[in-house]
N, C-alpha and C. Protein backbone atom coordinates (compact mmCIF):
# COMPACT_ATOMS: atom_id res chain seq x y z
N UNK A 1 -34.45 -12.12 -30.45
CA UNK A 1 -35.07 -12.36 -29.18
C UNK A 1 -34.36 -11.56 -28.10
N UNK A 2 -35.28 -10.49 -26.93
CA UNK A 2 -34.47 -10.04 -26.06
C UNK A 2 -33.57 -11.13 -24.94
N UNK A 3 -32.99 -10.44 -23.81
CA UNK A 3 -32.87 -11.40 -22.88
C UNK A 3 -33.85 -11.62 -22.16
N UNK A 4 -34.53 -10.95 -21.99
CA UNK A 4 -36.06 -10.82 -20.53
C UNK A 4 -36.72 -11.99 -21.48
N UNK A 5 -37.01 -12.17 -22.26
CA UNK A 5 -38.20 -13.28 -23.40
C UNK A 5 -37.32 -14.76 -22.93
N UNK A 6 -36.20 -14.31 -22.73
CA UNK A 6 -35.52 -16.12 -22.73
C UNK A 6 -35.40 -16.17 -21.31
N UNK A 7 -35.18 -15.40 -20.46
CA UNK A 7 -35.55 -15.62 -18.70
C UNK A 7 -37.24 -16.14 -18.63
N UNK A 8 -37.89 -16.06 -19.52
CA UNK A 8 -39.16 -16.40 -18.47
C UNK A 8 -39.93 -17.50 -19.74
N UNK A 9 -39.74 -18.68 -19.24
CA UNK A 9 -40.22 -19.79 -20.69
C UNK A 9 -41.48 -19.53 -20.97
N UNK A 10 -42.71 -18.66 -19.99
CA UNK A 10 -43.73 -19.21 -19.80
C UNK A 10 -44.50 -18.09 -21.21
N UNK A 11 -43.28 -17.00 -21.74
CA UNK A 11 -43.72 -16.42 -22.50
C UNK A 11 -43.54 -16.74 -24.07
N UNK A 12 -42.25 -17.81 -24.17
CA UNK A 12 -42.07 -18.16 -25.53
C UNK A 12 -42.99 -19.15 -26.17
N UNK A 13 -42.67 -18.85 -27.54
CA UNK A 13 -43.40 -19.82 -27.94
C UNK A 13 -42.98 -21.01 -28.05
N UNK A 14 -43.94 -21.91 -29.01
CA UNK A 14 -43.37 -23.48 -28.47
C UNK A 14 -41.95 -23.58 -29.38
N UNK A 15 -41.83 -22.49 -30.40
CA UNK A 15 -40.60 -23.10 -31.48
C UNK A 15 -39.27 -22.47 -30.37
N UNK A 16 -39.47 -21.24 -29.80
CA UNK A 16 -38.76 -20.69 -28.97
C UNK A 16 -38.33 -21.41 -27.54
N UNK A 17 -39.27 -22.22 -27.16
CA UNK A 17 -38.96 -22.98 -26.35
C UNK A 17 -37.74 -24.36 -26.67
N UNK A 18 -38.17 -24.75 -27.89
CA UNK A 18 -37.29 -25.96 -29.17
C UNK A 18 -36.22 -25.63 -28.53
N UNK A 19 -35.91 -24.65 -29.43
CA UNK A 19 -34.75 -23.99 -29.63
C UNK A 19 -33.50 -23.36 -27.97
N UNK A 20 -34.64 -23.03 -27.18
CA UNK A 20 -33.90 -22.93 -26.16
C UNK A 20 -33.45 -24.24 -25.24
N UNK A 21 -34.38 -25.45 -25.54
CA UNK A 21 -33.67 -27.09 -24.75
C UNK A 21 -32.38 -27.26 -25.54
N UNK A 22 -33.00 -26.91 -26.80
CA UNK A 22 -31.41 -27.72 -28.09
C UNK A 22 -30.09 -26.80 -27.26
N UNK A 23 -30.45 -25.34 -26.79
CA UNK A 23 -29.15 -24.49 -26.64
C UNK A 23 -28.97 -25.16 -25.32
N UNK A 24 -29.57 -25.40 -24.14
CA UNK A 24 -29.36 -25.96 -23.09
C UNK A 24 -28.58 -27.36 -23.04
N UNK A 25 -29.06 -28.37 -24.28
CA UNK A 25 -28.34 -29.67 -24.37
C UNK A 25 -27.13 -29.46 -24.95
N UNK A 26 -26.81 -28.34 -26.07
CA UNK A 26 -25.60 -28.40 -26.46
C UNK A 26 -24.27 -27.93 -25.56
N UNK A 27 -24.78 -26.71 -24.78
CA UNK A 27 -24.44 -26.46 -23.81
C UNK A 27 -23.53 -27.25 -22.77
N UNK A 28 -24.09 -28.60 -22.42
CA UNK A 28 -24.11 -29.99 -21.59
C UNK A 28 -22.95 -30.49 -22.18
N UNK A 29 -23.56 -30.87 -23.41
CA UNK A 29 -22.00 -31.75 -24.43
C UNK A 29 -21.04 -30.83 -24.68
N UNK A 30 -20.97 -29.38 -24.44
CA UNK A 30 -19.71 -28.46 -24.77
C UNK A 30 -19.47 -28.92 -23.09
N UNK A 31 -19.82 -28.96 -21.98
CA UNK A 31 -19.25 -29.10 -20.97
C UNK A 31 -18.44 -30.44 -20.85
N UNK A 32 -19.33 -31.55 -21.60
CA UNK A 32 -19.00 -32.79 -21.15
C UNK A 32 -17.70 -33.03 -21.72
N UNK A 33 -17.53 -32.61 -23.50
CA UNK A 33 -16.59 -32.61 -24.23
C UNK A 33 -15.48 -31.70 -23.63
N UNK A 34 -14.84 -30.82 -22.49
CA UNK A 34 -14.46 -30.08 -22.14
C UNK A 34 -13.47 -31.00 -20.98
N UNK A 35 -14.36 -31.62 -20.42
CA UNK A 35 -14.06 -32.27 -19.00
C UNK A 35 -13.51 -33.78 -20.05
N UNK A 36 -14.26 -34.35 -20.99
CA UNK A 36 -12.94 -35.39 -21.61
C UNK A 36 -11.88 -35.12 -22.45
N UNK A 37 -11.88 -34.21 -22.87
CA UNK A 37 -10.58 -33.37 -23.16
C UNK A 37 -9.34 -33.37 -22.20
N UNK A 38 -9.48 -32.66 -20.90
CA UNK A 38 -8.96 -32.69 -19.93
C UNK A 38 -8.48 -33.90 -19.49
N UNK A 39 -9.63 -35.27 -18.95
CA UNK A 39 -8.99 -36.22 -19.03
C UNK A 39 -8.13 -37.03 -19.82
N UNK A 40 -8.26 -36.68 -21.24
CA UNK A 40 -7.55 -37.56 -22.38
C UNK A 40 -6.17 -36.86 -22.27
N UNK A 41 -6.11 -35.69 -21.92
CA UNK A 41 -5.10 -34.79 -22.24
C UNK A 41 -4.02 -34.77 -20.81
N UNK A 42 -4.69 -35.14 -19.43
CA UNK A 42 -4.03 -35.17 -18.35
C UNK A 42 -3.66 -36.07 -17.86
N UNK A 43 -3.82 -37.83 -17.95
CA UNK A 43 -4.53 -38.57 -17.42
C UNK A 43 -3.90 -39.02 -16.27
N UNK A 44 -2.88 -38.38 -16.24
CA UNK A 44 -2.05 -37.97 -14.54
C UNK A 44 -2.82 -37.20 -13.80
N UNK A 45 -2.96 -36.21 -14.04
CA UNK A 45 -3.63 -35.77 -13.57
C UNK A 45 -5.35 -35.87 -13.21
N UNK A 46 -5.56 -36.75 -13.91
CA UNK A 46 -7.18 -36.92 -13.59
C UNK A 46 -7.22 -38.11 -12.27
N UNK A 47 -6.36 -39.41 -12.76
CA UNK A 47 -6.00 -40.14 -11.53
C UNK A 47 -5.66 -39.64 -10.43
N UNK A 48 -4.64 -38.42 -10.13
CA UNK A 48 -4.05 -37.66 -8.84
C UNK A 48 -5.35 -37.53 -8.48
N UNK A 49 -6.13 -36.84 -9.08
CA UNK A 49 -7.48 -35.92 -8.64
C UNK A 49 -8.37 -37.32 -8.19
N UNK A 50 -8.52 -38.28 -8.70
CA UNK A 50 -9.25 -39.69 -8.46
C UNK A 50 -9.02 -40.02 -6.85
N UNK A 51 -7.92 -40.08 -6.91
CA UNK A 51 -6.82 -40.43 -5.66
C UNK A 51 -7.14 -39.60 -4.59
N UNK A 52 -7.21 -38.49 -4.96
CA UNK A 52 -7.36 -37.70 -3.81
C UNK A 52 -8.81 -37.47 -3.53
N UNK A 53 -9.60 -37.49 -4.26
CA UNK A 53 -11.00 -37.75 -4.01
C UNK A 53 -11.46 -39.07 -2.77
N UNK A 54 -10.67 -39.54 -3.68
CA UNK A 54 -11.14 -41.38 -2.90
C UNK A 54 -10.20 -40.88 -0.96
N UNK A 55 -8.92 -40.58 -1.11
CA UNK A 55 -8.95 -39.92 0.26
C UNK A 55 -9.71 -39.01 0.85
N UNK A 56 -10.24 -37.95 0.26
CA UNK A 56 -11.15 -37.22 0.91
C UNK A 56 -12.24 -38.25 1.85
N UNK A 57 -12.82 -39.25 1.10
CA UNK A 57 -13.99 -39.76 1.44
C UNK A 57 -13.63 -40.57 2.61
N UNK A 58 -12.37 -41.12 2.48
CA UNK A 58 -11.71 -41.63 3.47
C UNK A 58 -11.30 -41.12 4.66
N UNK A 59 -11.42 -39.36 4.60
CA UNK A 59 -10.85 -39.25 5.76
C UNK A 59 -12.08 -38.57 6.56
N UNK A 60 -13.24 -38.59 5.43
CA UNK A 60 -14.47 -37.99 5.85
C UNK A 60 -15.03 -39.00 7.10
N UNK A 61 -15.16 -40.46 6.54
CA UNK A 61 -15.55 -41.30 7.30
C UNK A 61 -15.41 -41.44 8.57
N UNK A 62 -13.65 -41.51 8.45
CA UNK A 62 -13.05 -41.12 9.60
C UNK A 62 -13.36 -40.03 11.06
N UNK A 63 -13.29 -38.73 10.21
CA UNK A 63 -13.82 -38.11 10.65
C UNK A 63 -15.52 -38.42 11.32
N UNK A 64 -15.97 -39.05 10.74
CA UNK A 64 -17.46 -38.93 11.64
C UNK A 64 -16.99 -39.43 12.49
N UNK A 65 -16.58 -40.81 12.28
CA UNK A 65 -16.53 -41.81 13.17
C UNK A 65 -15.70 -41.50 14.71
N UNK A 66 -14.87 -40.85 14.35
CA UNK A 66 -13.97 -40.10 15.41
C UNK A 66 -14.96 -38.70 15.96
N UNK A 67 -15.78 -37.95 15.47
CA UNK A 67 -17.02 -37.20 15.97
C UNK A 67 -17.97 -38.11 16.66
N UNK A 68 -18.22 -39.53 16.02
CA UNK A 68 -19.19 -39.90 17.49
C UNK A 68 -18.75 -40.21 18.34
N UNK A 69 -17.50 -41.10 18.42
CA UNK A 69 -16.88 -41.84 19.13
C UNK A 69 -16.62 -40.24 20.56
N UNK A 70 -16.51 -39.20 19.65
CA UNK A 70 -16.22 -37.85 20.69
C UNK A 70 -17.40 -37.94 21.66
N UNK A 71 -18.34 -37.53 21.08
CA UNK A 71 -19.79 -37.36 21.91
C UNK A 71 -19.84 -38.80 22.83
N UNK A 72 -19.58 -39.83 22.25
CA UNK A 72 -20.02 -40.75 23.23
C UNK A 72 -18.87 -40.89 24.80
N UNK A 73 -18.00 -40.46 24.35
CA UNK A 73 -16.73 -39.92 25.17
C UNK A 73 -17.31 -39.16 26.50
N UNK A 74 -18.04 -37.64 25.31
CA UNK A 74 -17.92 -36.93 26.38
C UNK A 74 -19.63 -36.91 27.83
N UNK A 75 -20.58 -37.86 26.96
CA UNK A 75 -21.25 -38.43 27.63
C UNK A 75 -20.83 -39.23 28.41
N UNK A 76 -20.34 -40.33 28.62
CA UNK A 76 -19.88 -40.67 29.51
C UNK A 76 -18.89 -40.08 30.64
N UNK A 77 -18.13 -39.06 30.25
CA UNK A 77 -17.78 -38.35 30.76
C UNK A 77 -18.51 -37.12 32.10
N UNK A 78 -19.89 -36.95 31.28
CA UNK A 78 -20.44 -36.27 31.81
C UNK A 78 -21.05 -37.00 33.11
N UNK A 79 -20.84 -38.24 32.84
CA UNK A 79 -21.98 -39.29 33.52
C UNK A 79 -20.75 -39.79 35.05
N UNK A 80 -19.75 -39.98 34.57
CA UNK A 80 -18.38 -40.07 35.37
C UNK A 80 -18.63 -39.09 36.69
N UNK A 81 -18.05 -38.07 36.15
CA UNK A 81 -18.60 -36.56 36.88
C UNK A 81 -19.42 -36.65 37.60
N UNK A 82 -20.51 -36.52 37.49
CA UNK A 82 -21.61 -36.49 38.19
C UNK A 82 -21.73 -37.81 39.14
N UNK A 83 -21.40 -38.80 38.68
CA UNK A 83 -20.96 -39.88 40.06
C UNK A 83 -19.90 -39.42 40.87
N UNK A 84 -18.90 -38.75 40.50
CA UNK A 84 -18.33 -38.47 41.36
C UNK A 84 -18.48 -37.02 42.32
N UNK A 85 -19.40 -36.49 41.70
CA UNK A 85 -19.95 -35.29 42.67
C UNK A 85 -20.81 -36.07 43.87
N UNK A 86 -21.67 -36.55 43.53
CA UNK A 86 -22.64 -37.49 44.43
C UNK A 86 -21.66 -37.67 45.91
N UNK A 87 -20.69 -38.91 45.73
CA UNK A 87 -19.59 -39.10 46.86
C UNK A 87 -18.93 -37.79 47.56
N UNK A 88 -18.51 -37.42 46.38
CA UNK A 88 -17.54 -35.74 47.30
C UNK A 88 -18.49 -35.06 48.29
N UNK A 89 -19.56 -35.24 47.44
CA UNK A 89 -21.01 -34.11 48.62
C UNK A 89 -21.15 -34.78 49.59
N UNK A 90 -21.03 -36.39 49.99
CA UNK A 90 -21.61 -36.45 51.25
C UNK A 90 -20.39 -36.82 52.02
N UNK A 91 -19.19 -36.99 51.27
CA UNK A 91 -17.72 -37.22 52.24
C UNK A 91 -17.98 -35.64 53.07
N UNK A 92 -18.50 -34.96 51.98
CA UNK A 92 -18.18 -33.32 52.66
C UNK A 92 -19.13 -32.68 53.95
N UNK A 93 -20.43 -33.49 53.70
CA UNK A 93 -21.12 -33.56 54.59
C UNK A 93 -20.63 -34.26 56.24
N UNK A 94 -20.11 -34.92 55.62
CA UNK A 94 -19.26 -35.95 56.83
C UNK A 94 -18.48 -35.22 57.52
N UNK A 95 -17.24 -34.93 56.49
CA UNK A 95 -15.98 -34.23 57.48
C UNK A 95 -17.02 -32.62 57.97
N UNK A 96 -17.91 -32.09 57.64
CA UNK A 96 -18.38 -31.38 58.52
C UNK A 96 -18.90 -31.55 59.85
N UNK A 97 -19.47 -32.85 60.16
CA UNK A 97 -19.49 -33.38 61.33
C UNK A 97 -18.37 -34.04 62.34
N UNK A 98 -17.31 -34.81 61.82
CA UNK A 98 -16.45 -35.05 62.24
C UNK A 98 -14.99 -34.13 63.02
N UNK A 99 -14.55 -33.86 64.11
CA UNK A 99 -14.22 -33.14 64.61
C UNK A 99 -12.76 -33.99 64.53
N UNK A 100 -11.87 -33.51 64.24
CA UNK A 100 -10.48 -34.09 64.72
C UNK A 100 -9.76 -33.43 65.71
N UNK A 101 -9.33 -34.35 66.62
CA UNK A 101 -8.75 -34.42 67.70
C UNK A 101 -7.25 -34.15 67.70
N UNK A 102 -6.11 -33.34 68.08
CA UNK A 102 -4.68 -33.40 67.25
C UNK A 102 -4.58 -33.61 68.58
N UNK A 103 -3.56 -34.66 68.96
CA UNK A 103 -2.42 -34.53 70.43
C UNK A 103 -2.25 -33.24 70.64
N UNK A 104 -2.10 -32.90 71.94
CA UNK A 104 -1.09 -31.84 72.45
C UNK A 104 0.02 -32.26 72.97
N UNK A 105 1.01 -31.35 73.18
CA UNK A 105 2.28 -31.24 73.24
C UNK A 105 2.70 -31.51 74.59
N UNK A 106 3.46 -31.83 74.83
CA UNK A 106 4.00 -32.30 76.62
C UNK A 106 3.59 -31.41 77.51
N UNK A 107 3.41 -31.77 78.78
CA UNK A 107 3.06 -30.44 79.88
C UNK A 107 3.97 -30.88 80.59
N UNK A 108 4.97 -31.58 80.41
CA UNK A 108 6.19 -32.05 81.33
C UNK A 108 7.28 -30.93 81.40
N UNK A 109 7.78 -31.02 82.03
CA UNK A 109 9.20 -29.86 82.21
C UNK A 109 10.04 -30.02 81.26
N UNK A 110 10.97 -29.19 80.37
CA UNK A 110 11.84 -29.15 79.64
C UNK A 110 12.96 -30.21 80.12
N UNK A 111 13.31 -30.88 78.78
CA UNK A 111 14.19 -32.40 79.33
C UNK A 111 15.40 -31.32 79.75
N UNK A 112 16.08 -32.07 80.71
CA UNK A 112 17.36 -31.67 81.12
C UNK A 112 18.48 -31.85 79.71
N UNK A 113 19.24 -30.78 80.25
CA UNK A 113 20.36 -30.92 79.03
C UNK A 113 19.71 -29.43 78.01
N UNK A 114 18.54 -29.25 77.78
CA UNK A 114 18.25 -28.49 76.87
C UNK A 114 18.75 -26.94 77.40
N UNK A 115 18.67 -26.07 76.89
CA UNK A 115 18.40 -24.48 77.43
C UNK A 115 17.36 -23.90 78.24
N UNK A 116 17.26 -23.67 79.26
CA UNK A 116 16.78 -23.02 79.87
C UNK A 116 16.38 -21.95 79.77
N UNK A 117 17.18 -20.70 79.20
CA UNK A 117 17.05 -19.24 78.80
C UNK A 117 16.00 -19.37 77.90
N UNK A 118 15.94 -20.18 76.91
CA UNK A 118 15.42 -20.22 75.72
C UNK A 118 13.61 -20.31 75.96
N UNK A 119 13.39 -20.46 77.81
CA UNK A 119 12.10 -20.32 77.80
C UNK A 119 11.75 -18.89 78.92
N UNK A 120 11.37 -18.65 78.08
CA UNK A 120 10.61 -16.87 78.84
C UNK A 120 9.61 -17.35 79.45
N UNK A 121 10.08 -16.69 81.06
CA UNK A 121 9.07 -16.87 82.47
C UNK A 121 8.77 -18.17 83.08
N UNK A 122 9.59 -19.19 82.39
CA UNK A 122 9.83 -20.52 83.06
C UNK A 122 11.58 -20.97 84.31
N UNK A 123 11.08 -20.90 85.11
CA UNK A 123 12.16 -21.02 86.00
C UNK A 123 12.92 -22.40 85.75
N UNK A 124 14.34 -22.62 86.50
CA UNK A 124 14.93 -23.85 85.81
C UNK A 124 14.57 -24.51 87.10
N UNK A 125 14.57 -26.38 86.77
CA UNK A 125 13.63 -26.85 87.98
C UNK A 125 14.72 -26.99 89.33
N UNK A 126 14.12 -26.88 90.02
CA UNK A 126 15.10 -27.10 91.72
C UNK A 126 15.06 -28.90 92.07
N UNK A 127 16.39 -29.20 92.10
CA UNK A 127 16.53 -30.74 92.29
C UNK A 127 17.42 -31.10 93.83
N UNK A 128 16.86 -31.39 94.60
CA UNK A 128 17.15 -31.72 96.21
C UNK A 128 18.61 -31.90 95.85
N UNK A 129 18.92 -33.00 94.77
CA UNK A 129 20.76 -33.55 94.99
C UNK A 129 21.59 -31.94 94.86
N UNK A 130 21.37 -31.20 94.47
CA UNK A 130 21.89 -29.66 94.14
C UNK A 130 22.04 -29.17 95.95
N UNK A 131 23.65 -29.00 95.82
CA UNK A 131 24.08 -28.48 97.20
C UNK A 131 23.40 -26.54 97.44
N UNK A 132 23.58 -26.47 96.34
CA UNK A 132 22.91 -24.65 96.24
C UNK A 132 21.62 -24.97 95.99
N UNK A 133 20.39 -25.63 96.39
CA UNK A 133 18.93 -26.05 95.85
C UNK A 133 19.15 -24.92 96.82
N UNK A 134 16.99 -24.50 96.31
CA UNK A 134 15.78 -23.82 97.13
C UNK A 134 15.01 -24.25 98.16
N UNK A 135 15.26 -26.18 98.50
CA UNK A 135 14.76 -26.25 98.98
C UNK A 135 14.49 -26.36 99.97
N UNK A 136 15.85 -26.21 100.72
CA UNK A 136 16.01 -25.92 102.39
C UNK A 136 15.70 -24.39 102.80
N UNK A 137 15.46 -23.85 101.72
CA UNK A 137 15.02 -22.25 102.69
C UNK A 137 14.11 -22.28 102.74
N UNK A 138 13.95 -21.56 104.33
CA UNK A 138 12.24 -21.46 104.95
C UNK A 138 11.22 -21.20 104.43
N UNK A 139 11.50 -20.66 103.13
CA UNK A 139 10.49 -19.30 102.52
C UNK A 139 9.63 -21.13 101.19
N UNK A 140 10.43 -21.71 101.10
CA UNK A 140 9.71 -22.54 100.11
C UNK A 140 8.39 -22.65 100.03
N UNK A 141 7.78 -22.88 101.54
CA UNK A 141 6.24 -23.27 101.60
C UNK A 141 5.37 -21.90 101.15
N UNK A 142 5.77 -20.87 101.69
CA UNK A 142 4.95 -19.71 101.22
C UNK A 142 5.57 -19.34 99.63
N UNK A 143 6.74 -19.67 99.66
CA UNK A 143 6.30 -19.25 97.72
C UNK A 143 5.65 -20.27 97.04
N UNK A 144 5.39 -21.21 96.80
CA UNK A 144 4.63 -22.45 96.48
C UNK A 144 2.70 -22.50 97.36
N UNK A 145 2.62 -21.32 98.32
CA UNK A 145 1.36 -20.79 98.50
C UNK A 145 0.56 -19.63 97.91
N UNK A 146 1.31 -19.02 97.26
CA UNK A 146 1.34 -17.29 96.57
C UNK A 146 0.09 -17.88 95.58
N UNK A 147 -0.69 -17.16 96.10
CA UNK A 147 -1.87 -17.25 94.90
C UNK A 147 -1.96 -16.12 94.21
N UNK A 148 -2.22 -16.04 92.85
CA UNK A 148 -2.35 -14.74 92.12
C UNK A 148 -3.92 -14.10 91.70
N UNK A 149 -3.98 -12.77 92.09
CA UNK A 149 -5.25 -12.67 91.92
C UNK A 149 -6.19 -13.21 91.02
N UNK A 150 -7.43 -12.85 90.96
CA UNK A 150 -8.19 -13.22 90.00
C UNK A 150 -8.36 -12.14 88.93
N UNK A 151 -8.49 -11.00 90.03
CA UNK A 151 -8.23 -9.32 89.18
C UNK A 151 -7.57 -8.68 88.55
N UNK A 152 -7.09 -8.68 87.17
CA UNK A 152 -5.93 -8.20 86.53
C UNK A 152 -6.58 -6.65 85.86
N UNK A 153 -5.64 -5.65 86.06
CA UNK A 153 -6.27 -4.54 85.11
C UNK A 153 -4.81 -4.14 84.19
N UNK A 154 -5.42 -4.28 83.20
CA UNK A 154 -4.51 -4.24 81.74
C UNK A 154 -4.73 -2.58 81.12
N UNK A 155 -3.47 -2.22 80.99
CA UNK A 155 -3.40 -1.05 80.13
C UNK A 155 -3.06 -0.94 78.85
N UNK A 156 -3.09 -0.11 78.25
CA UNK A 156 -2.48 -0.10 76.54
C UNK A 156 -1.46 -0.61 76.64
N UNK A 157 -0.35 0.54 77.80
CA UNK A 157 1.69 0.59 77.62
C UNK A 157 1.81 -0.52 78.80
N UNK A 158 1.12 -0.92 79.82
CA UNK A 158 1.74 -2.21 80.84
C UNK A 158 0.87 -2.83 81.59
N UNK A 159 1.14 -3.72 82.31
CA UNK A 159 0.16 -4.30 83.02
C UNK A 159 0.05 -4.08 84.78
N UNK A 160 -0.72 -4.33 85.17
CA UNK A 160 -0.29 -3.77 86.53
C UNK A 160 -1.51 -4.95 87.55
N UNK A 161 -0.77 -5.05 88.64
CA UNK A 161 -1.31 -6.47 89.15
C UNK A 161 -1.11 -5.53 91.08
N UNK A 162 -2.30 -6.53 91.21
CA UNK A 162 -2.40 -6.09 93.21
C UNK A 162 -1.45 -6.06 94.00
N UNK A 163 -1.14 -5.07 94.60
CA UNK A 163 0.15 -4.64 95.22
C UNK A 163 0.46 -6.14 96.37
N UNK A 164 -0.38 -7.12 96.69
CA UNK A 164 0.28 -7.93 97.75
C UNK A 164 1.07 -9.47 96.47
N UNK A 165 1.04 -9.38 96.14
CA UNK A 165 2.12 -10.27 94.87
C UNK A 165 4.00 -10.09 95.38
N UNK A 166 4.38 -10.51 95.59
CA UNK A 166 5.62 -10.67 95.66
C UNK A 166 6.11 -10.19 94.43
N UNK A 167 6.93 -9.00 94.28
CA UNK A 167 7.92 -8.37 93.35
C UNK A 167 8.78 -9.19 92.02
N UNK A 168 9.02 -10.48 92.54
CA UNK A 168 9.77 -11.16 91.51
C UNK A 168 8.10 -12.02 90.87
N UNK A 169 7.89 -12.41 91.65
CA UNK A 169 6.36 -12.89 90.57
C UNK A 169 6.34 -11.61 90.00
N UNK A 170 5.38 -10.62 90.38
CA UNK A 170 5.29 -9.46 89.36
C UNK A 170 6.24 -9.20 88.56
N UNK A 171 7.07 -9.27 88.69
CA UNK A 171 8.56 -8.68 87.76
C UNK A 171 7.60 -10.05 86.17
N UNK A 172 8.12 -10.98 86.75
CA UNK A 172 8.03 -12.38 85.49
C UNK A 172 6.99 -11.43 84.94
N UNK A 173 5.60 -11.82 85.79
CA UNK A 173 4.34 -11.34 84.94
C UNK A 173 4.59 -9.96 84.30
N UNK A 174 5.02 -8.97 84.67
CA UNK A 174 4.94 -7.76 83.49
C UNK A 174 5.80 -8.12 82.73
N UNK A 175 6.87 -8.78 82.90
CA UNK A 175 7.81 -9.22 81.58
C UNK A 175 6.69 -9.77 80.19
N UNK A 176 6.18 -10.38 80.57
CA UNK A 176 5.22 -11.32 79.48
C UNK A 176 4.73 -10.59 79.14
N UNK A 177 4.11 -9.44 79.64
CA UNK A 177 2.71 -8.29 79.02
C UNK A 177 3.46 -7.64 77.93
C-alpha cells in the first residue's frame, strides 16, 4: 500500500480500512502501555508531576480570581475619578470668579530705631523735640507747598523735569530714574 492510499480513507477498501483502525488502536495501547510503564517505573515521579499539576490548577484559580477582582478594582476606580473630576471642575470654575484680596503693607513711616539710609528718596522724619528740627525755618510752608508737575518727559539715559522744581526735589527725583 502507498502512503497517499492510507492518507485518504475514502479510497480504501473496506479490508484496508480493518486494518488501518486495528493499526490506529494498537497504536493507543503502545501509547497507553508507555505512559504505565513510566508510572510503575517512577512513581516519584509521577506523584511530583500529580502535585504539581494539582498546583497549577490552584494557582490558575487564583489567578482568575485575582484578574476579576483587578477589573472590578479598576472600574471602580474609573468611577472614583470621574467623581472627582466633576468637583475639581466647578471648585475651578469658582476660584475663577473669586478674587482674593492680600493686605497691603504699612503706609506709616519707618519705625524709629530702624535705618534710614536703607530707604532711597525717603527723608528721615522731622520731630519738633529735635533742637536742630526743620521746623522753625521760614521756608517750611513753601516746601510742604511744592507741587510737582503733571508733565514729566523721560529719556532713554535720564529724566528731566520743569525747570521751576526746587533742585534738591529734582536731585531725589533723577536719583530714582
Amino acid at each position: 500500500m502507498a502512503v497517499d492510499e492510507q492518507d485518504n480513507p475514502s479510497e480504501f477498501t473496506p479490508r484496508e480500512a480493518e486494518l488501518q483502525r486495528q493499526i490506529d488502536g494498537l497504536q493507543s495501547q503502545v501509547i497507553d502501555l508507555h505512559k504505565a510503564r513510566e508510572t510503575t517505573e517512577n512513581p516519584e515521579l509521577s506523584s511530583e508531576v500529580q502535585s504539581l499539576k494539582e498546583k497549577l490548577g490552584e494557582h490558575s484559580k487564583q489567578l482568575e480570581l485575582s484578574a476579576e477582582k483587578l477589573n472590578q478594582l479598576q472600574t471602580e476606580n474609573a468611577a472614583l475619578r470621574d467623581q472627582n473630576k466633576a468637583p475639581s471642575k466647578a471648585n475651578n470654575k469658582k476660584r475663577r470668579f473669586n478674587t482674593r484680596v492680600r493686605p497691603m503693607g504699612s503706609l506709616s513711616t519707618p519705625i524709629q530705631g530702624s535705618n534710614p539710609d536703607s530707604y532711597t528718596g525717603v527723608a528721615t522724619p522731622i520731630q519738633g523735640s529735635n533742637p536742630d528740627s526743620y521746623t522753625d525755618t521760614p521756608f517750611t510752608e513753601e516746601i510742604a507747598s511744592v507741587e510737582i508737575p503733571r508733565k514729566f518727559s523721560f529719556s532713554a539715559s535720564r529724566c528731566t523735569m520743569a525747570p521751576e522744581i526746587p533742585t534738591i526735589i529734582s536731585h531725589n527725583i533723577n536719583r530714582g530714574c
